[in-house]
PDB file of N, CA and C in Angstrom:
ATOM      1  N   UNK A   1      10.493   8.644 -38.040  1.00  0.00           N
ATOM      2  CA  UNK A   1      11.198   8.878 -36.809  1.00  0.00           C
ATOM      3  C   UNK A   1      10.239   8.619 -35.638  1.00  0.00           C
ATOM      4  N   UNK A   2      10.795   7.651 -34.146  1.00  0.00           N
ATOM      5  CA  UNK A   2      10.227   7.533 -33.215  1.00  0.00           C
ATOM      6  C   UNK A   2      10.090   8.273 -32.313  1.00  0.00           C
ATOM      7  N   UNK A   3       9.486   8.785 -31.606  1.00  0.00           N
ATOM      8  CA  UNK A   3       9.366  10.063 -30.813  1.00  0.00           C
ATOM      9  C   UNK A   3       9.517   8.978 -29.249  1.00  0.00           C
ATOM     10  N   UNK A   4       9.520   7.895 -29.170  1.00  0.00           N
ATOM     11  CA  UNK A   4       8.940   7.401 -28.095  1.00  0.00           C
ATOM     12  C   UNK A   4       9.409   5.729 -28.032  1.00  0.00           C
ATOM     13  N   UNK A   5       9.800   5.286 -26.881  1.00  0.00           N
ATOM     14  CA  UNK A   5      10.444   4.146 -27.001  1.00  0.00           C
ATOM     15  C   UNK A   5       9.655   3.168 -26.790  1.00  0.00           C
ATOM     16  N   UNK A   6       9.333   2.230 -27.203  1.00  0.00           N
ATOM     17  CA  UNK A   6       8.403   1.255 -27.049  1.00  0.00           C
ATOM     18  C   UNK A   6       8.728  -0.228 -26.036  1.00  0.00           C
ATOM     19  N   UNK A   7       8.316  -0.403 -25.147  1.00  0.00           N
ATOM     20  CA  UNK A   7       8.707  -1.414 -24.587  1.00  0.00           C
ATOM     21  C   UNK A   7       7.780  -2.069 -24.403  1.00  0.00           C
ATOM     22  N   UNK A   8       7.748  -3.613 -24.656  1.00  0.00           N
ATOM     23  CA  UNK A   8       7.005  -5.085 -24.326  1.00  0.00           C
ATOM     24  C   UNK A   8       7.442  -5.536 -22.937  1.00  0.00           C
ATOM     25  N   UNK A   9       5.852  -5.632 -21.993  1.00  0.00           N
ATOM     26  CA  UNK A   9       6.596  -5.901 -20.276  1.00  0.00           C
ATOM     27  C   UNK A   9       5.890  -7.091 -20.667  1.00  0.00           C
ATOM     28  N   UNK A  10       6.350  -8.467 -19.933  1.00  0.00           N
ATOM     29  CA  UNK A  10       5.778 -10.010 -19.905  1.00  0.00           C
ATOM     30  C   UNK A  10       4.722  -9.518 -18.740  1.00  0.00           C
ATOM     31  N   UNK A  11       3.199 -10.973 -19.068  1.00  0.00           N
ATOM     32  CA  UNK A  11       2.342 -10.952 -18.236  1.00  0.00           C
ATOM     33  C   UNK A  11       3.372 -11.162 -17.010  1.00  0.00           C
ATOM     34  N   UNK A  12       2.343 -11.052 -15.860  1.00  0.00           N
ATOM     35  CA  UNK A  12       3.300 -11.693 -14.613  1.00  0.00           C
ATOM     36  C   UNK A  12       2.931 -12.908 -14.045  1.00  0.00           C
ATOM     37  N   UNK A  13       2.985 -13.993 -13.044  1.00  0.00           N
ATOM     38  CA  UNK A  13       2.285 -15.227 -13.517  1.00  0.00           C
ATOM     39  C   UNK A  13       1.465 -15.279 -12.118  1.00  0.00           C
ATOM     40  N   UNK A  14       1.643 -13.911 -11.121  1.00  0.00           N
ATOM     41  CA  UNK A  14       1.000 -13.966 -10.059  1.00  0.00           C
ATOM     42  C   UNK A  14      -0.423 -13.085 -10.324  1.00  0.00           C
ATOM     43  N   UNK A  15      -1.353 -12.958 -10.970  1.00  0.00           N
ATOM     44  CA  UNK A  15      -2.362 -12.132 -11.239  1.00  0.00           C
ATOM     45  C   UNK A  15      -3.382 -12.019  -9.704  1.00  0.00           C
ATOM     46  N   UNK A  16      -4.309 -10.604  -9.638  1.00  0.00           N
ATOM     47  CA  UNK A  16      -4.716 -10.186  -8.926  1.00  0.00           C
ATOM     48  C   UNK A  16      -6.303 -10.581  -9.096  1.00  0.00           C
ATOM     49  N   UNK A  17      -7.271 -11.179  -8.453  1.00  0.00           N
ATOM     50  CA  UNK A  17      -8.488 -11.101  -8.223  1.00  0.00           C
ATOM     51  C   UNK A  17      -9.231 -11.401  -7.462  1.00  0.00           C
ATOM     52  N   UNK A  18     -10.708 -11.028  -7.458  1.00  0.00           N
ATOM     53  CA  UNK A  18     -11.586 -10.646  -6.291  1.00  0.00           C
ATOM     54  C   UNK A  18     -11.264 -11.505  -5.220  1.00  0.00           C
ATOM     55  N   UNK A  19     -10.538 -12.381  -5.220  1.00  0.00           N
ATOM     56  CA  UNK A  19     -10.146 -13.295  -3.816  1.00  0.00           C
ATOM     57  C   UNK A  19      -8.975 -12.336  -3.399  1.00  0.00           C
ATOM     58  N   UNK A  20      -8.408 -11.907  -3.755  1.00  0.00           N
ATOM     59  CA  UNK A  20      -7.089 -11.427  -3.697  1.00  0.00           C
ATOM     60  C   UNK A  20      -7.406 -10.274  -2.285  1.00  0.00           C
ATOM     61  N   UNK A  21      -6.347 -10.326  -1.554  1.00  0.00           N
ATOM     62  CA  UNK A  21      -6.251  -9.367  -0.340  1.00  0.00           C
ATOM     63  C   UNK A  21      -4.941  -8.286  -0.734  1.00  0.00           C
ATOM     64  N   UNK A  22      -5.213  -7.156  -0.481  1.00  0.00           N
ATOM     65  CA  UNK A  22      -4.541  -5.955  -1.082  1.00  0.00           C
ATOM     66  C   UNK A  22      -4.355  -5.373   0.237  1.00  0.00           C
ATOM     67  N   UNK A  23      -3.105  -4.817   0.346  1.00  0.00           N
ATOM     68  CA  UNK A  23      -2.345  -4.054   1.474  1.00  0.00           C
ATOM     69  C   UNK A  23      -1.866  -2.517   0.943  1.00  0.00           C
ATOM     70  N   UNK A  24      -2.297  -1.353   0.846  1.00  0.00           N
ATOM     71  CA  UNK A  24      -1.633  -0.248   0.400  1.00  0.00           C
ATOM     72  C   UNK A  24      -1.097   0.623   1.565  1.00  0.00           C
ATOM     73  N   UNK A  25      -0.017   1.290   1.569  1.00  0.00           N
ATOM     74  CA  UNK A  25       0.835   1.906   2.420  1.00  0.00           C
ATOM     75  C   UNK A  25       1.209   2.919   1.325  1.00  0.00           C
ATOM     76  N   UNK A  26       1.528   4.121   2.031  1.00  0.00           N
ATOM     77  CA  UNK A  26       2.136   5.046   1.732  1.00  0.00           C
ATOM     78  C   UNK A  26       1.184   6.906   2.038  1.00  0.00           C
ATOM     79  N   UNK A  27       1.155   7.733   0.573  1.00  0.00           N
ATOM     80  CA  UNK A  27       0.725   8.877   0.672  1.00  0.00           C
ATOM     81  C   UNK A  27      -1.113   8.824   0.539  1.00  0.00           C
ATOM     82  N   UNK A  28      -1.103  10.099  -0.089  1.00  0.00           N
ATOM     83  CA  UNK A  28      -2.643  10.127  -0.752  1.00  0.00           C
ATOM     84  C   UNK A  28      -3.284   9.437  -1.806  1.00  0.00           C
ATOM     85  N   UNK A  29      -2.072   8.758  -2.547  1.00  0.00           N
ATOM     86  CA  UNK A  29      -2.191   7.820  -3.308  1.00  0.00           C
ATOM     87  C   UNK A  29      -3.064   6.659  -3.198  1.00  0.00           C
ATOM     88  N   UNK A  30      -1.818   6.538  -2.129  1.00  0.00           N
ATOM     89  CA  UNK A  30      -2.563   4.766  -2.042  1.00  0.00           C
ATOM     90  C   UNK A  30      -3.718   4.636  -1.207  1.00  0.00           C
ATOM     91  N   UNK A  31      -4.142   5.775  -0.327  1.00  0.00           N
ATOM     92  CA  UNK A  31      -5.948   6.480  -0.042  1.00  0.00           C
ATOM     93  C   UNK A  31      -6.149   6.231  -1.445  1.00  0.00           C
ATOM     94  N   UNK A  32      -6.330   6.902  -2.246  1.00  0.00           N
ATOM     95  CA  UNK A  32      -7.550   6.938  -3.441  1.00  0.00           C
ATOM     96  C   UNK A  32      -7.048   5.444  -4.452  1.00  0.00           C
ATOM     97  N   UNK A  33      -5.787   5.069  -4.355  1.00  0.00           N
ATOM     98  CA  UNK A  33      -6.314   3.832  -4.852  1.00  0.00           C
ATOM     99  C   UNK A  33      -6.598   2.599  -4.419  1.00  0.00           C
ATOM    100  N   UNK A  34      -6.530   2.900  -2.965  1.00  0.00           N
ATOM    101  CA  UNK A  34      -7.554   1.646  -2.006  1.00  0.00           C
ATOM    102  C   UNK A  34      -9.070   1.980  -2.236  1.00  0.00           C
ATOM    103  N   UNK A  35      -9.307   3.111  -2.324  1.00  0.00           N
ATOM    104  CA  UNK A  35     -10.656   3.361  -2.439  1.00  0.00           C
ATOM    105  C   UNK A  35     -11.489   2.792  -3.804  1.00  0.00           C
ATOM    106  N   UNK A  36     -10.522   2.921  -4.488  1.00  0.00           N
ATOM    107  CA  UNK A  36     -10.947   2.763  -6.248  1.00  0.00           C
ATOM    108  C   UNK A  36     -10.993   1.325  -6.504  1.00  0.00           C
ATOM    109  N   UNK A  37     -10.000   0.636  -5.708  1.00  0.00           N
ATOM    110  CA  UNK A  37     -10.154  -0.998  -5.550  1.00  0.00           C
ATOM    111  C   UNK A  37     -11.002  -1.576  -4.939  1.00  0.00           C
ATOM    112  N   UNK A  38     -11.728  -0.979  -3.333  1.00  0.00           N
ATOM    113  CA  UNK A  38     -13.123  -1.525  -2.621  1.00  0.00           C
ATOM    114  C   UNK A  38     -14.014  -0.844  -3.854  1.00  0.00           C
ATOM    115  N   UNK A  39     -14.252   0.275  -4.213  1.00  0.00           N
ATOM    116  CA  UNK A  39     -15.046   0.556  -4.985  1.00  0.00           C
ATOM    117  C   UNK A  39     -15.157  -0.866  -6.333  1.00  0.00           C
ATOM    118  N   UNK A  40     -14.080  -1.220  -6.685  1.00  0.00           N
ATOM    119  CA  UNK A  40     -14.225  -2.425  -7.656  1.00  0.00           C
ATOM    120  C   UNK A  40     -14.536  -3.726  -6.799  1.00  0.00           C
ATOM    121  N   UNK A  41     -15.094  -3.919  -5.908  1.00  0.00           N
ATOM    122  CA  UNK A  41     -15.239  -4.860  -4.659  1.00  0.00           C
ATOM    123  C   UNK A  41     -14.108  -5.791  -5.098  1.00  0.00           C
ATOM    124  N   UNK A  42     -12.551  -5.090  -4.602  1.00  0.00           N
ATOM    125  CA  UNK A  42     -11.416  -6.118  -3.876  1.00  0.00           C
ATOM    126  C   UNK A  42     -11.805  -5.711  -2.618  1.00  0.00           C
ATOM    127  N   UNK A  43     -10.270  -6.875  -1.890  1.00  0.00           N
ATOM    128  CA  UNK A  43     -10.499  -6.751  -0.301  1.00  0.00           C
ATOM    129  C   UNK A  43      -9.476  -6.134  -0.364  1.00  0.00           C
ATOM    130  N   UNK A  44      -9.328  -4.948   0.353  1.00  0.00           N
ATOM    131  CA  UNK A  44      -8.173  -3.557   0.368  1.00  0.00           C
ATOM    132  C   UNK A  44      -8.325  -3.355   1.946  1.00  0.00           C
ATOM    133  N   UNK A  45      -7.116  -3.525   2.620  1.00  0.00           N
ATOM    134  CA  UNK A  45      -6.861  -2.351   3.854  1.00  0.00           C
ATOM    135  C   UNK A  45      -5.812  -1.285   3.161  1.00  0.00           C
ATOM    136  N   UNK A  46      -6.017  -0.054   3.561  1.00  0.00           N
ATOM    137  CA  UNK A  46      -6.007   0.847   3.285  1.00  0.00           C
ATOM    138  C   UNK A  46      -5.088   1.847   3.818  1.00  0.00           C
ATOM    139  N   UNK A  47      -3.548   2.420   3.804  1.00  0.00           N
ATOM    140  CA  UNK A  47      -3.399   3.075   5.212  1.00  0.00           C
ATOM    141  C   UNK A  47      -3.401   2.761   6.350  1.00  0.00           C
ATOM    142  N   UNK A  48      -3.425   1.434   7.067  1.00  0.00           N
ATOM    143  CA  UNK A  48      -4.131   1.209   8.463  1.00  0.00           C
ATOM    144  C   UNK A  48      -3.215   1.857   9.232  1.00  0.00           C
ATOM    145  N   UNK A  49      -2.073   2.471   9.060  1.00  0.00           N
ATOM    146  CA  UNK A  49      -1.242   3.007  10.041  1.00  0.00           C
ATOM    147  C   UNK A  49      -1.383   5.271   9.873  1.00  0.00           C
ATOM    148  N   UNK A  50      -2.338   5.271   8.234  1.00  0.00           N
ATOM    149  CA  UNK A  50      -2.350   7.126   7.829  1.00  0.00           C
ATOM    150  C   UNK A  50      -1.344   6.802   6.947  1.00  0.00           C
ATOM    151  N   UNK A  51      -1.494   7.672   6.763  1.00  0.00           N
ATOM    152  CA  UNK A  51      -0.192   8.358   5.587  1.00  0.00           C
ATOM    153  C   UNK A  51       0.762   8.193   6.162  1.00  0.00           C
ATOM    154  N   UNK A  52       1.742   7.553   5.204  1.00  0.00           N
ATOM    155  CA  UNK A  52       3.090   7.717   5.345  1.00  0.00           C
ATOM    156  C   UNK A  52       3.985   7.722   4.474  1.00  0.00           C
ATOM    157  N   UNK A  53       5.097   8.679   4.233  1.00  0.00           N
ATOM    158  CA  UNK A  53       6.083   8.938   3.124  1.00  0.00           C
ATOM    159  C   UNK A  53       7.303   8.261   3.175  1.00  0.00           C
ATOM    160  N   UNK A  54       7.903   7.866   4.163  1.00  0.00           N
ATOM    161  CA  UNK A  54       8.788   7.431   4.442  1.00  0.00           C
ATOM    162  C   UNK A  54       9.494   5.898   4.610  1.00  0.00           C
ATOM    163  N   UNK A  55       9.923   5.415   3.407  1.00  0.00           N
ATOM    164  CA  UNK A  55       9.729   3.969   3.387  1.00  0.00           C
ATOM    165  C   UNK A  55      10.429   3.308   4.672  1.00  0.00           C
ATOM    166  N   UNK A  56      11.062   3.737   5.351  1.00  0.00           N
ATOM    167  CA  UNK A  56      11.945   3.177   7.035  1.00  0.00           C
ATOM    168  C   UNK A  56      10.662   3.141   7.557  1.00  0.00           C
ATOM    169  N   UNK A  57       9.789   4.006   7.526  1.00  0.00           N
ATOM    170  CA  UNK A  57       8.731   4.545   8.695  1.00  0.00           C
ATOM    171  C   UNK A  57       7.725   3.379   8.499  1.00  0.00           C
ATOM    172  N   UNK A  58       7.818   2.449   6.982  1.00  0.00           N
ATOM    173  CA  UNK A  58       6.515   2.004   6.699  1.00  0.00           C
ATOM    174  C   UNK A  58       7.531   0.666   7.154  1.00  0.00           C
ATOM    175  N   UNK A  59       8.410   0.066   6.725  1.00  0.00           N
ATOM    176  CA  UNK A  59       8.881  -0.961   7.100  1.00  0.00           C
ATOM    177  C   UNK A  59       9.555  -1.005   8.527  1.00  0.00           C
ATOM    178  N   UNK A  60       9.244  -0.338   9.652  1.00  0.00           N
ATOM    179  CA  UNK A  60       8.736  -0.052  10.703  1.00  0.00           C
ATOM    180  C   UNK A  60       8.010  -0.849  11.361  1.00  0.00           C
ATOM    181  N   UNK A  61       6.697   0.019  10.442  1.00  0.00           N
ATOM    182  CA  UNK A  61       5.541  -0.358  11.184  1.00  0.00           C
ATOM    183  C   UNK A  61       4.882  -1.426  10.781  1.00  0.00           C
ATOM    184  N   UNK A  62       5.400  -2.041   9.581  1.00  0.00           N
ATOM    185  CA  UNK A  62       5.159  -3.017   9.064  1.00  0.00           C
ATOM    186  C   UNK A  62       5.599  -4.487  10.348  1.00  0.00           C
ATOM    187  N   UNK A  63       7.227  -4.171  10.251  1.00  0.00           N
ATOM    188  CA  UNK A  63       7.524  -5.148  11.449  1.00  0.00           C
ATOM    189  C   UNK A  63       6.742  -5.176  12.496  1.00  0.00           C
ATOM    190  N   UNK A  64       6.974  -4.065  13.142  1.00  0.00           N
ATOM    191  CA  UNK A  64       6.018  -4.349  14.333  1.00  0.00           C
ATOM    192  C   UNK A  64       4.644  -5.068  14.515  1.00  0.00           C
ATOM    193  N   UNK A  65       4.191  -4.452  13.260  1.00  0.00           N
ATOM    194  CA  UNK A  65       2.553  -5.391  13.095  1.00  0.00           C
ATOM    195  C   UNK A  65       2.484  -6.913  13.159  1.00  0.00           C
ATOM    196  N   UNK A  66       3.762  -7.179  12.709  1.00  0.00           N
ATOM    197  CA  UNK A  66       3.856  -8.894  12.328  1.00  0.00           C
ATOM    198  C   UNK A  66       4.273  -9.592  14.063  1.00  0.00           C
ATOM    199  N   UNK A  67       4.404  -8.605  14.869  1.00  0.00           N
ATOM    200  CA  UNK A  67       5.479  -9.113  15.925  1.00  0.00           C
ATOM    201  C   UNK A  67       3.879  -9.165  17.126  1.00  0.00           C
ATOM    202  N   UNK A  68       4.287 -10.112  17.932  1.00  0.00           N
ATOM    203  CA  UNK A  68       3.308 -10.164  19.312  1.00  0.00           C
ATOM    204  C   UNK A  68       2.824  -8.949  19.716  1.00  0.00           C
ATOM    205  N   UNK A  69       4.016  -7.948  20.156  1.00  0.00           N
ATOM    206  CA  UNK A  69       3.807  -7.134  20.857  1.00  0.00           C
ATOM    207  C   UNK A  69       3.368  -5.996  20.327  1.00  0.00           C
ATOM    208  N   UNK A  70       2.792  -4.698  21.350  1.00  0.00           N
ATOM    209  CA  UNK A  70       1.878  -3.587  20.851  1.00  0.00           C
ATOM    210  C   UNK A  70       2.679  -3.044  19.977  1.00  0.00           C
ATOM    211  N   UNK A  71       2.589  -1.906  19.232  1.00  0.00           N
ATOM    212  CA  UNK A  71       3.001  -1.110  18.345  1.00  0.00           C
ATOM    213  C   UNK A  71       3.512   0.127  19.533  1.00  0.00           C
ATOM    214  N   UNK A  72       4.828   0.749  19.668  1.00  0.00           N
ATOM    215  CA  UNK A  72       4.824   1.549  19.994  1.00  0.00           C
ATOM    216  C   UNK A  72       4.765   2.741  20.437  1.00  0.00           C
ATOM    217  N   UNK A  73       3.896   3.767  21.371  1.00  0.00           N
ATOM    218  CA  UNK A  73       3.465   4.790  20.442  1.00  0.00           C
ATOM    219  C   UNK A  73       4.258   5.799  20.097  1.00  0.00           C
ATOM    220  N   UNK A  74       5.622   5.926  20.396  1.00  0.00           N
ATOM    221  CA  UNK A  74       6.640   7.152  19.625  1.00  0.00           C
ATOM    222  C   UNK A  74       6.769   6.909  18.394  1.00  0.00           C
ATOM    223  N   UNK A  75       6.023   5.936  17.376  1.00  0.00           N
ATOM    224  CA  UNK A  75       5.920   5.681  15.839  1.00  0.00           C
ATOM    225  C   UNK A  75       4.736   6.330  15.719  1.00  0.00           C
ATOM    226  N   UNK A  76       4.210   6.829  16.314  1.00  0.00           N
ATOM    227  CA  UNK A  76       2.451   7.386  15.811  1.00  0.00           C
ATOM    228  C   UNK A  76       2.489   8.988  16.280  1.00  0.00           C
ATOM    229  N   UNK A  77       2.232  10.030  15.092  1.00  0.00           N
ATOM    230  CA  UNK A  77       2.084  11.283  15.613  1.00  0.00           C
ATOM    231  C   UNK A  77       0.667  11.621  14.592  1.00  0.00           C
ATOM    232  N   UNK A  78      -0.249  12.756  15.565  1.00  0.00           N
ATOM    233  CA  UNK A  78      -1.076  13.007  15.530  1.00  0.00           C
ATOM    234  C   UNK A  78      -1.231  14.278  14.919  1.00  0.00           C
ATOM    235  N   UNK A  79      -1.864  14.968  14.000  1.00  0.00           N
ATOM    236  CA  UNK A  79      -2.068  16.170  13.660  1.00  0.00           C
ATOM    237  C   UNK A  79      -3.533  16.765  14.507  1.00  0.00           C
ATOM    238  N   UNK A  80      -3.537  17.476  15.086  1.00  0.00           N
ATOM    239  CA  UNK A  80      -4.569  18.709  15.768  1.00  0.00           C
ATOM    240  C   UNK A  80      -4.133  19.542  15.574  1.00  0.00           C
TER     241      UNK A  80
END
């Protein structure tokens, strides 16, 4: 008896290496695994906007980044 389902995932045909530029967004996560990736010397930005949970909030700020103009600042709140 199988306790556990076994699944076969295909390679993928876009593979990742040391040339490779890495973008992580999101929680504390993707902090420690940007860190764990410069630590493996990839090229990782990291957070460049903080933490964020909220996938609207990240595809947001994502747009805006791509666009001419500044980033707004009622998308940016500060903890003190």
């Amino acid at each position: 008896m199988y306790l556990r389902t076994s699944l076969e995932a295909p390679s993928s045909p876009s593979q990742l290496g040391l040339d490779s530029s890495i973008l992580t967004l999101g929680s504390c996560f993707s902090d420690f695994l940007g860190l764990k990736l410069e630590q493996n010397k990839f090229k990782c930005l990291s957070n460049p906007f903080g933490t964020v949970y909220n996938p609207l909030s990240m595809a947001k700020l994502l747009r805006h980044s791509m666009s001419p103009q500044a980033i707004p600042n009622h998308l940016f709140w500060e903890n003190e």
